[in-house]
N, C-alpha and C. Protein backbone atom coordinates (compact mmCIF):
# COMPACT_ATOMS: atom_id res chain seq x y z
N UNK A 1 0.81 -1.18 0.00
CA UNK A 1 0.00 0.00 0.00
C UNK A 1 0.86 1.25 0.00
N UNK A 2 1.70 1.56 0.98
CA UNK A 2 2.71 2.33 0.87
C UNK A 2 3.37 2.77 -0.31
N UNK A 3 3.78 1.51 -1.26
CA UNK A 3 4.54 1.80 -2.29
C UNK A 3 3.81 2.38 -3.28
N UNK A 4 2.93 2.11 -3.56
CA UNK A 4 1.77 2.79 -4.07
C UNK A 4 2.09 4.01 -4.49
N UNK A 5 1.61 4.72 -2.89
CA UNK A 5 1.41 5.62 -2.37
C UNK A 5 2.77 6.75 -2.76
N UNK A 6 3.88 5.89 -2.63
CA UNK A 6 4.84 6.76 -2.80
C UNK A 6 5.12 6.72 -3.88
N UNK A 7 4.71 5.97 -4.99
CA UNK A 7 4.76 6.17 -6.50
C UNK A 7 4.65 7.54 -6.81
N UNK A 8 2.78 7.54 -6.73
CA UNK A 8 2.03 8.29 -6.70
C UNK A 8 2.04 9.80 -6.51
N UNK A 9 2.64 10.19 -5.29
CA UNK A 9 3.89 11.06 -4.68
C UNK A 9 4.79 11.45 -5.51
N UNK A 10 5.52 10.33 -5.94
CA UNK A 10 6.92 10.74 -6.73
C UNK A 10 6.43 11.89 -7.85
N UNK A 11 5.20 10.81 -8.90
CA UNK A 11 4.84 10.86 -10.10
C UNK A 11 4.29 12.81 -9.50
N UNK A 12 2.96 12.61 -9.01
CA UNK A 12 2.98 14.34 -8.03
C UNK A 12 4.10 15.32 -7.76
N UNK A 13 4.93 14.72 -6.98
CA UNK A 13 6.20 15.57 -6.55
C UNK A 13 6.65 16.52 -8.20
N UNK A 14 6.87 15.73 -9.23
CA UNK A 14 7.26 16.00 -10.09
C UNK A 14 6.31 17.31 -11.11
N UNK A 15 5.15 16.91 -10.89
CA UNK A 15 4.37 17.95 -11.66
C UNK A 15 3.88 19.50 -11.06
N UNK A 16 4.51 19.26 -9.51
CA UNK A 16 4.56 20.79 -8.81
C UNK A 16 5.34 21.67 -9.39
N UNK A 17 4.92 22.81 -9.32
CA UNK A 17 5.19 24.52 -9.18
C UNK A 17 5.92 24.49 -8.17
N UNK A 18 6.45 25.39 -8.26
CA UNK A 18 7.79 26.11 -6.89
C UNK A 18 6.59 26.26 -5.80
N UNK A 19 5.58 27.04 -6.03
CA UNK A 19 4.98 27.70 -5.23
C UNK A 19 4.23 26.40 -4.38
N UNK A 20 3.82 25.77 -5.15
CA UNK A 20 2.86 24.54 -4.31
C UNK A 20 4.10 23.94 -3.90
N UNK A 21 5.36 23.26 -3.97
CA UNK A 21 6.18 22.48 -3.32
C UNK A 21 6.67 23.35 -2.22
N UNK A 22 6.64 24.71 -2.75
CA UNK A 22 7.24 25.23 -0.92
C UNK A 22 6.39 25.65 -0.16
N UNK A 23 5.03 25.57 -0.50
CA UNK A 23 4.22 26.04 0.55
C UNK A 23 3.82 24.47 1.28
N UNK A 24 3.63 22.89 0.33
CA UNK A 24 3.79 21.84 1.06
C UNK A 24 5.14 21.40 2.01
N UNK A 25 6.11 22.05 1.52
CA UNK A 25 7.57 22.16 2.49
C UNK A 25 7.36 22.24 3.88
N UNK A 26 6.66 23.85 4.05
CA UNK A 26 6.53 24.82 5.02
C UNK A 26 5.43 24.00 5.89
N UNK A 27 4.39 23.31 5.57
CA UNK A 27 3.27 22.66 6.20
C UNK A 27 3.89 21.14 6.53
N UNK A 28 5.01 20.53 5.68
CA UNK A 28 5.87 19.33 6.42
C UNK A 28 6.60 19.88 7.87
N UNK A 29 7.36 20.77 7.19
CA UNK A 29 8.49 21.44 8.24
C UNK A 29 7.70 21.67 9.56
N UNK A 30 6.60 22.80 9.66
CA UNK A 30 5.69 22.41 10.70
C UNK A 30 5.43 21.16 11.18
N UNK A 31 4.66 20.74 10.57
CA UNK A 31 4.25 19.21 11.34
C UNK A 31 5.56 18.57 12.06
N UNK A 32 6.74 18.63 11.34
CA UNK A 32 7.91 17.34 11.63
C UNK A 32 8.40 18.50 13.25
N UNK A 33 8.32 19.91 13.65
CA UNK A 33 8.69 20.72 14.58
C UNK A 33 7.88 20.69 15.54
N UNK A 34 6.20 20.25 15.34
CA UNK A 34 4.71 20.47 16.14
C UNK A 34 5.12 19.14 17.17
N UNK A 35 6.12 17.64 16.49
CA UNK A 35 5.56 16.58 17.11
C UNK A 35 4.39 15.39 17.33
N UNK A 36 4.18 15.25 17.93
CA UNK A 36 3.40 14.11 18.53
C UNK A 36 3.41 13.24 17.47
N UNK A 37 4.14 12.98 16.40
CA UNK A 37 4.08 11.73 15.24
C UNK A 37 4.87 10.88 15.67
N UNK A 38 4.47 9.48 15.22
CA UNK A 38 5.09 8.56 15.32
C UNK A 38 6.50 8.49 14.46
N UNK A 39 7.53 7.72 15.15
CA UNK A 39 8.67 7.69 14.22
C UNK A 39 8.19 6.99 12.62
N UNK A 40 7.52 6.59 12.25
CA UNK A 40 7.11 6.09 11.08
C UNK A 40 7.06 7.20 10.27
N UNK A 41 5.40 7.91 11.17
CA UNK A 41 5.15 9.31 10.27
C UNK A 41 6.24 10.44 10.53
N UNK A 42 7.21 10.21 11.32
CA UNK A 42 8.10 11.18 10.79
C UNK A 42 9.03 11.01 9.52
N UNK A 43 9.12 9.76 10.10
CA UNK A 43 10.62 9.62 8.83
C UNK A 43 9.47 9.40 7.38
N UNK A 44 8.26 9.56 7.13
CA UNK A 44 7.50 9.56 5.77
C UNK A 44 7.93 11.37 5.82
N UNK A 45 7.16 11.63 6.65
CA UNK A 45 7.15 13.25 6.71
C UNK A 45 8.72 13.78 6.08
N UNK A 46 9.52 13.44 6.72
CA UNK A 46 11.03 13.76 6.22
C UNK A 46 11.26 13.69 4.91
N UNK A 47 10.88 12.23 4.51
CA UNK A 47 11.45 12.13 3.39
C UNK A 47 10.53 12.38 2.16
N UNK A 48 8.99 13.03 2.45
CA UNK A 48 9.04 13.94 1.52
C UNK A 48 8.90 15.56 1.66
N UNK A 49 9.71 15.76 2.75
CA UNK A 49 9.88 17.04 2.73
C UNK A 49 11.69 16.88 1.57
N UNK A 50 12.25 15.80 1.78
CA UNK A 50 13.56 16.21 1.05
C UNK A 50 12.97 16.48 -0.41
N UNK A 51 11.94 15.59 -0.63
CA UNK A 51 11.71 15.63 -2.22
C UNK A 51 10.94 16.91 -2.62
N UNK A 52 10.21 17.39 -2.10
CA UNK A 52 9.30 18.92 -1.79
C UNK A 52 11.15 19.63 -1.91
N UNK A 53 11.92 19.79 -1.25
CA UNK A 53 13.14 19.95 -1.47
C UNK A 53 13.86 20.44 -2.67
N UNK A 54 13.81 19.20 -3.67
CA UNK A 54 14.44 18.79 -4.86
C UNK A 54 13.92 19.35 -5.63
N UNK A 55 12.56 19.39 -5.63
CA UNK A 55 11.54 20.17 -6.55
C UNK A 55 11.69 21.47 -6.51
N UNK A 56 11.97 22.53 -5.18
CA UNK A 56 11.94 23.93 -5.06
C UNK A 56 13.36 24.06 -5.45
N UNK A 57 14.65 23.16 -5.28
CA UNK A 57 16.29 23.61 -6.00
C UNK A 57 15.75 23.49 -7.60
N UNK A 58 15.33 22.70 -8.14
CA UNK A 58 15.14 22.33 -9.63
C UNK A 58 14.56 23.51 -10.23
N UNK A 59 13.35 24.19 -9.30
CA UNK A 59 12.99 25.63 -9.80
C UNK A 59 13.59 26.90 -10.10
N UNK A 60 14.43 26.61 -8.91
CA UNK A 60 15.36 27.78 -8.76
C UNK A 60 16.68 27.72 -9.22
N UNK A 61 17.05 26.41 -9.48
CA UNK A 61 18.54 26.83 -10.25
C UNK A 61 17.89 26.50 -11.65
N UNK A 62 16.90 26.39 -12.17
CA UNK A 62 16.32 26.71 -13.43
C UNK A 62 16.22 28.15 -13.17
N UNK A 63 15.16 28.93 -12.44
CA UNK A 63 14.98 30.18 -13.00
C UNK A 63 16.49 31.19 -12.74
N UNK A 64 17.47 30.28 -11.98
CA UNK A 64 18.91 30.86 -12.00
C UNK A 64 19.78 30.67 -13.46
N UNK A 65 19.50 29.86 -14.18
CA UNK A 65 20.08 29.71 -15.32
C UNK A 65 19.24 30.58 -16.41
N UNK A 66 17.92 30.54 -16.14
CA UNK A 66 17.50 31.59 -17.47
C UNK A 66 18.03 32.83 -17.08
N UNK A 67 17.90 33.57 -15.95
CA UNK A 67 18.63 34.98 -15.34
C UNK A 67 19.99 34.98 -15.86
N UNK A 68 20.90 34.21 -15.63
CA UNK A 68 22.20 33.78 -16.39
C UNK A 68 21.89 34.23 -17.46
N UNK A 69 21.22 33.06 -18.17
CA UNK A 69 21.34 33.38 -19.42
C UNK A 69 20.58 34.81 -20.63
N UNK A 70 19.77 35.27 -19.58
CA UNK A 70 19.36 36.66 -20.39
C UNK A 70 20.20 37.36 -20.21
N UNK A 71 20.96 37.80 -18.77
CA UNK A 71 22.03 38.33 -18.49
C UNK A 71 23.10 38.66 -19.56
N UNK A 72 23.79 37.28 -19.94
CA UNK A 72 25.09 37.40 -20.88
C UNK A 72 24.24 38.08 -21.90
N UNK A 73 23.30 37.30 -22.35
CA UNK A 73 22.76 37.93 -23.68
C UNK A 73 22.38 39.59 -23.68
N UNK A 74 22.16 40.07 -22.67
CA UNK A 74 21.70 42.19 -22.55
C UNK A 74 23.48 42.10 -22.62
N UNK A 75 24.32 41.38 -21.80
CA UNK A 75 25.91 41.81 -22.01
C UNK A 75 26.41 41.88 -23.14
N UNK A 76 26.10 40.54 -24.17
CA UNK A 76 26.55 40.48 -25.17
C UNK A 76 26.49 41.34 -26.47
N UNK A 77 24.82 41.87 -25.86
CA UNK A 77 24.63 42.62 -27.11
C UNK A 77 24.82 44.18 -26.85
N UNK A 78 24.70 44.50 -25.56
CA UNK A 78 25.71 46.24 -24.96
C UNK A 78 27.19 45.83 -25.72
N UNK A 79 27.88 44.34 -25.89
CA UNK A 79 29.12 44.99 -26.44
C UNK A 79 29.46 44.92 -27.80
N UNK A 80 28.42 44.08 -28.51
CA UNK A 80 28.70 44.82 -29.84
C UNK A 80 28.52 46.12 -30.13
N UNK A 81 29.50 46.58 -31.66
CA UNK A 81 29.56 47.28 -32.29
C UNK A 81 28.06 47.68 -32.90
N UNK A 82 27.74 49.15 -32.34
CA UNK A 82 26.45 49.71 -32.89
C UNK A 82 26.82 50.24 -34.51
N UNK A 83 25.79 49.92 -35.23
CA UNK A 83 26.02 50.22 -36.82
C UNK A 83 25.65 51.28 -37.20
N UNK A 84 25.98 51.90 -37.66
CA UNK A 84 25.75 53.63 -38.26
C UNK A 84 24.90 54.41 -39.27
């Protein structure tokens, strides 16, 4: 049943937005700080807060590479030669 479950999850994990994986982050992170869970439901809780995780770096060193990359490109084209 579990495995299922964490398929399911994975297959989910993957089709989140920045915004929905870090606001489910923020509502793990709570819960795993609030307590009263069993070591089971913590270490579930944990381990998909790492993947909630993976999903919000994947966003952000994506929207860090397009910034990069518009970047060079406004650089590249301030240093060509303007034509007359």
């Amino acid at each position: 049943m579990a495995t299922t479950t964490d398929a399911t999850d994975a297959g989910a994990t993957d089709a989140l937005g920045y915004e929905q994986a870090r606001d489910e982050l923020i509502d793990v992170v709570r819960r795993l700080e609030a307590g009263g869970t069993t070591l089971e439901e913590s270490l579930a809780l944990w381990e998909r807060g790492e993947e909630l995780a993976k999903v919000c770096r994947r966003w952000l060193d994506g929207a860090r590479a397009r910034l990069d990359a518009a970047l060079a490109q406004e650089e590249a084209e301030g240093e060509s030669p303007e034509a007359d």
